[in-house]
Every structure is written in C-alpha cells, then in structure tokens.
Protein backbone atom coordinates (compact mmCIF):
# COMPACT_ATOMS: atom_id res chain seq x y z
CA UNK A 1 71.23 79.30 76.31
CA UNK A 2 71.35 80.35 79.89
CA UNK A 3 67.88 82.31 80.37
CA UNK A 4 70.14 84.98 82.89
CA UNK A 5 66.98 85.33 85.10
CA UNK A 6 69.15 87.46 87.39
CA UNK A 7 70.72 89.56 84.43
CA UNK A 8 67.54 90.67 82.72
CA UNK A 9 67.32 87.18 80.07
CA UNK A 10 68.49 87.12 76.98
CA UNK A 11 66.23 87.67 73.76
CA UNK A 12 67.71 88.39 70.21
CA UNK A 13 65.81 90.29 68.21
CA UNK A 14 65.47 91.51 64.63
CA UNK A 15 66.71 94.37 63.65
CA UNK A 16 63.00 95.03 62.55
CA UNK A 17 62.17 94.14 65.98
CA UNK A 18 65.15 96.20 67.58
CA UNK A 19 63.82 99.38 65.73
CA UNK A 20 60.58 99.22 66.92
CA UNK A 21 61.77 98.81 70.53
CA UNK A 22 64.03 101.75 70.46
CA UNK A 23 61.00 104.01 69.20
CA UNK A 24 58.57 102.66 72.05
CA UNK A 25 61.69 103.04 74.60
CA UNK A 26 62.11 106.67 72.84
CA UNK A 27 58.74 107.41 73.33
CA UNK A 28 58.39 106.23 77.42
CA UNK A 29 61.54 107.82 77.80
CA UNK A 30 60.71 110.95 76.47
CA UNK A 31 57.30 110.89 79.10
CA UNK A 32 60.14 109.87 82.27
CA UNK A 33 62.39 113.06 81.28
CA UNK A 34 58.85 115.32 81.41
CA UNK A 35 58.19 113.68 84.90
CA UNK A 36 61.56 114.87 86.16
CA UNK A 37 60.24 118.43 85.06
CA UNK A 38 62.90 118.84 81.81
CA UNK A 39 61.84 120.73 79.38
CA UNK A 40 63.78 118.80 77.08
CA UNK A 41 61.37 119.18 73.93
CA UNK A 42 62.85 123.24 73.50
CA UNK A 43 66.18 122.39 74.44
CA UNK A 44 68.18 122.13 71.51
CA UNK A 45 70.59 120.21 73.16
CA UNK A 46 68.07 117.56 74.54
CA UNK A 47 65.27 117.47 71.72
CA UNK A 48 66.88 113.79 70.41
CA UNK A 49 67.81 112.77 73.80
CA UNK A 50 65.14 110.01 74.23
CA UNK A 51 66.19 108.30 71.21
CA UNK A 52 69.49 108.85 71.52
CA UNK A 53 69.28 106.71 75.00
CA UNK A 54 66.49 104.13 73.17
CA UNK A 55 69.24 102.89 70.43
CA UNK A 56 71.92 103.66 73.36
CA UNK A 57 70.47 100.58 75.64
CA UNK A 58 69.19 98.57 72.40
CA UNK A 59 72.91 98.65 70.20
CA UNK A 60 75.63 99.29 72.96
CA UNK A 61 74.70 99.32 76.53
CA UNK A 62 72.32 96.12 76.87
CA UNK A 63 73.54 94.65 73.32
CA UNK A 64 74.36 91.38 75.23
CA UNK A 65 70.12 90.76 75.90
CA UNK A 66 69.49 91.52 71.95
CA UNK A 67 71.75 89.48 70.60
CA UNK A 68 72.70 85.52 69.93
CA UNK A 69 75.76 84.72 72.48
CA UNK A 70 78.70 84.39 70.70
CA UNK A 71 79.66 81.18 68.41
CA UNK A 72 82.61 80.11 70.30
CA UNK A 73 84.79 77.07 68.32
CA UNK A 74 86.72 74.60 70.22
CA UNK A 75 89.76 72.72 69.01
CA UNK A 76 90.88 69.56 70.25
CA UNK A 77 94.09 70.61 72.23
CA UNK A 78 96.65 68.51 69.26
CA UNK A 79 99.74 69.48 71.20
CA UNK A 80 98.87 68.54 74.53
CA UNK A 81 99.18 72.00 76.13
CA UNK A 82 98.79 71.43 79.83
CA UNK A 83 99.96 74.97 81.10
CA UNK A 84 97.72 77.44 82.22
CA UNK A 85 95.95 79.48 78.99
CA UNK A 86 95.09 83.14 80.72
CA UNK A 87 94.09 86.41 79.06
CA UNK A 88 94.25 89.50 81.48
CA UNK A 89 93.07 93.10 81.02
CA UNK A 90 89.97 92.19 79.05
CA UNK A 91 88.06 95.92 78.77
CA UNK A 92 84.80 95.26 80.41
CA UNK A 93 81.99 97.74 80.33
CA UNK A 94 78.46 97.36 81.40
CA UNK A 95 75.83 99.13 83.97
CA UNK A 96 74.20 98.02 87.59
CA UNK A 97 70.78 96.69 87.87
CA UNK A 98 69.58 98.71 90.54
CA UNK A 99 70.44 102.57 89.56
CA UNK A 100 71.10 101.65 85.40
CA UNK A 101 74.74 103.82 86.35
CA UNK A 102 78.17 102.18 84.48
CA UNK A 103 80.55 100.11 85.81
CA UNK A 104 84.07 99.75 83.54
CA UNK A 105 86.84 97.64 84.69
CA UNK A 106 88.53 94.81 83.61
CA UNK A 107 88.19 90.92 83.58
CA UNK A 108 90.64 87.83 83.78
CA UNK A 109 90.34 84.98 82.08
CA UNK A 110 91.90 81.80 82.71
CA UNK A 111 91.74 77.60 82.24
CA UNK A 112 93.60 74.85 82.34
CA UNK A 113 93.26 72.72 79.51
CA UNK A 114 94.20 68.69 79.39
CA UNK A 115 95.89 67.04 76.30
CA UNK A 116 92.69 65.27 75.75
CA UNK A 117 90.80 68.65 76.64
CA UNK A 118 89.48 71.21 74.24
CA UNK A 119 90.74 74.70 73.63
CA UNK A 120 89.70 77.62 71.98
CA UNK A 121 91.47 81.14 70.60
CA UNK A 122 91.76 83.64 72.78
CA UNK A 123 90.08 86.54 71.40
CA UNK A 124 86.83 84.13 71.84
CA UNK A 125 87.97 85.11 75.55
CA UNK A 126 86.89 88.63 74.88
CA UNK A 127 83.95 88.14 73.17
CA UNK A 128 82.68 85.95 76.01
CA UNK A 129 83.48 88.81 78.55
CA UNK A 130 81.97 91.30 75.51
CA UNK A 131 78.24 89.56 75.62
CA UNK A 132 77.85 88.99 79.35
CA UNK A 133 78.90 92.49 79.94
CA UNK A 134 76.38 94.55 77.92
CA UNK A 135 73.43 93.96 80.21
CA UNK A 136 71.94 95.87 83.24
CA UNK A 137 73.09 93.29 86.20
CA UNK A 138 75.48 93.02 89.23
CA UNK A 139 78.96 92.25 88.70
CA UNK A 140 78.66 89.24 91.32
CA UNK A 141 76.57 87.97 88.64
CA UNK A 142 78.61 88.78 85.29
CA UNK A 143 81.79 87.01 87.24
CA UNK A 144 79.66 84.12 87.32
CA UNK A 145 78.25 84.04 84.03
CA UNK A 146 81.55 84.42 82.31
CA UNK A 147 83.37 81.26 84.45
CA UNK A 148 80.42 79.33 83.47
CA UNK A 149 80.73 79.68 79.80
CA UNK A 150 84.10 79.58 79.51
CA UNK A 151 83.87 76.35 81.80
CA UNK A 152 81.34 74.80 79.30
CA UNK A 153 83.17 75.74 75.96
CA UNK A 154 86.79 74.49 77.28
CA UNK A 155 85.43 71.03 77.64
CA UNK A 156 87.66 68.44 80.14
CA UNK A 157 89.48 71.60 81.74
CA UNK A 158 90.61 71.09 85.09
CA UNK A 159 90.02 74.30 86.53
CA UNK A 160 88.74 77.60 85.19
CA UNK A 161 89.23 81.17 87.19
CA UNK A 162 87.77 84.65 86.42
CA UNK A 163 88.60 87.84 88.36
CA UNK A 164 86.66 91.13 87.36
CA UNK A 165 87.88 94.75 89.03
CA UNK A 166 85.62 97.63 88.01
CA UNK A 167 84.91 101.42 89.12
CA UNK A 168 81.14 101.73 89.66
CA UNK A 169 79.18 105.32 89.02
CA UNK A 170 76.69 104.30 91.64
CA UNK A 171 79.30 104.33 94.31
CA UNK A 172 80.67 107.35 92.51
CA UNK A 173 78.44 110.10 92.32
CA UNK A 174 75.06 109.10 94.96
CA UNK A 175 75.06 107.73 98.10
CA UNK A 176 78.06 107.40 99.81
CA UNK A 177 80.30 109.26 96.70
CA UNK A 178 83.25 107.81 96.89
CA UNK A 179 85.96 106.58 94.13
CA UNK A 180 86.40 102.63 94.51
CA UNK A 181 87.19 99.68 93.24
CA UNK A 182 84.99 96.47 93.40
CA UNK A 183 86.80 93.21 92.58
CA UNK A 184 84.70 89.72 92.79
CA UNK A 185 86.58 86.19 91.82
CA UNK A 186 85.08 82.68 90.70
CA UNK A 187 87.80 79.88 91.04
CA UNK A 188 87.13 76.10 90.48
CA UNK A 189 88.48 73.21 89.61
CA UNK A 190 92.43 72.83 90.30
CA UNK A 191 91.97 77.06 91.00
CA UNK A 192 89.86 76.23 94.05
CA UNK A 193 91.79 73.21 95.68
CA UNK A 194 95.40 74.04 94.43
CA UNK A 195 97.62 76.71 96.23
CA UNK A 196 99.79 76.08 93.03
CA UNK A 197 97.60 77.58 90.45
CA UNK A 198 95.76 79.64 92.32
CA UNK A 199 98.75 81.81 93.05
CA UNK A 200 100.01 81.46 89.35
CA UNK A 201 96.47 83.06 88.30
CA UNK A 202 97.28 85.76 90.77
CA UNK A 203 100.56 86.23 89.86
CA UNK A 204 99.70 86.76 85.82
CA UNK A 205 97.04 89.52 87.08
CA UNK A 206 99.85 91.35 89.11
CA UNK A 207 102.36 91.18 86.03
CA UNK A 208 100.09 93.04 84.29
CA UNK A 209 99.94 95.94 86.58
C-alpha cells in the first residue's frame, strides 16, 4: 500500500485503537476551542462538540487514513471488451490539507481495457474514489492517487483517465471568498497520446451534464 506521504499516510486501526484516538483528539480539541476564547463547556449547544469532531475526522471525514484500502477483484476481460469502460458523476467528498475546510465535487473514472486485459465492476470505481477521498490532502493529489490505483488494478489497460471538479470552502468563505470550481485531470496511456479517446472521455463527462 501506497504510504500517501503527501495525503497524511495511511494507518488502519482497531476499532479499540480508533476509540482511544477520538477521546485524545476530543480532549486536544476541547483545549484548541478554549484557545479561541469559546466558552463551549456552558454552552449547551457546544458541550459535546469536541467529540463530536474527534469521531467526525476518525469515522467519516479522514476514514480513508483508518482504514484497509478497498479489496478490489479483477476479472479476466472473457469477452474481449475493447471499448472504453467510464463511470462519471462519482460523489466525491473530502477536506484540504492546509485550512482542514471541505471540498465536494465529483470524479470521472475511465480505462481502456484489452481482451487479454483485466477488468473489474464498476461500483469498485466508487469505492476507489470513496477511500482516497476521506483524507485531509489537495485535490492535485487525490486525482493522482485515484488514476494510479485504478491503473494498477485494471492490469494490461491501455490508457486510464480521471477528471475530478469540486467546490472548495477555503476559496469559499476566507481569503479571496469567492464561489468556484477547481477541476484537475490525469490522462495516460492511449488518453495522453490519442486525440481519439481523449475527446471520447470528454465527451462522456459533457453527456452527463
């Protein structure tokens, strides 16, 4: 497994282990909101905040660095597809790096098998997107992470593409507040040095709009 030095690693835990993280994160977290000056231990509203962010990050918003990648089954490819296999409008949700704000968009998947190729279902697609995703990291680096899997599981492809088009908080509500879209693209293979199936990759993700 890919260590994801530039995506904060990736670790499974226990659930033993998972619980005892989310009460030390509770706990540190509960110290940063007293820092900022909340008095958030007579709010009503904000008395379970700290561990409501601890198993937050540990279950849902970082699951991806917690847990095993997913098992991902290929089949040899017994009909000798050679089209283009694509799934669009994966839901992607996950948070930047550098201010821990959410980013939600969507990815595109695609590969081209070969009849002596392997292939594998397409809600494995998903799941791929799924466990990159739920990590604190840049979405440069989550387009790269999920071409590189699916590139490894679809073994003998001849080109694999991934296109991801998110809204980002950070841009949203500090610095330069404004509503945006950030899309970022990793082609190779025939998707890099073919006009042909680059634009048929393209052309799926406008279909879809």
């Amino acid at each position: 497994m890919n260590k994801l030095k530039h995506a904060n690693g990736n670790r499974p835990l226990t659930e033993q282990e998972k619980l005892k993280m989310i009460e030390q994160a509770a706990e540190h977290y509960g110290n940063y909101m007293t820092a900022l000056g909340f008095d958030w231990e007579s709010d009503p509203n904000s008395s379970e905040t700290p561990i409501r962010v601890a198993k937050a990050f540990v279950n849902d918003l970082a699951s991806g660095v917690y847990n095993e990648p997913p098992k991902i089954t290929a089949f040899d490819n017994v009909d000798g597809y050679d089209g283009m296999v694509f799934q669009g409008n994966i839901k992607l949700h996950s948070f930047c790096s550098h201010h821990h704000l959410p980013f939600t968009g969507h990815a595109h998947v695609a590969y081209l098998p070969t009849p002596e190729g392997k292939v594998i279902g397409l809600s494995k697609l998903n799941r791929i997107v799924e466990f990159y995703a739920r990590r604190p990291q840049v979405q440069e680096n989550l387009t790269m992470q999920i071409h590189s899997h699916v590139d490894g599981v679809c073994e003998q492809n001849i080109g694999t593409a991934v296109m991801v088009e998110a809204d980002h908080m950070c841009a949203f509500v500090r610095g330069v507040k404004h509503n945006s879209t950030m899309k970022t693209s990793k082609l190779s293979g025939a998707f890099k040095k073919t006009a042909r199936a680059k634009e048929e990759f393209y052309n799926f993700i406008r279909d879809l709009k």
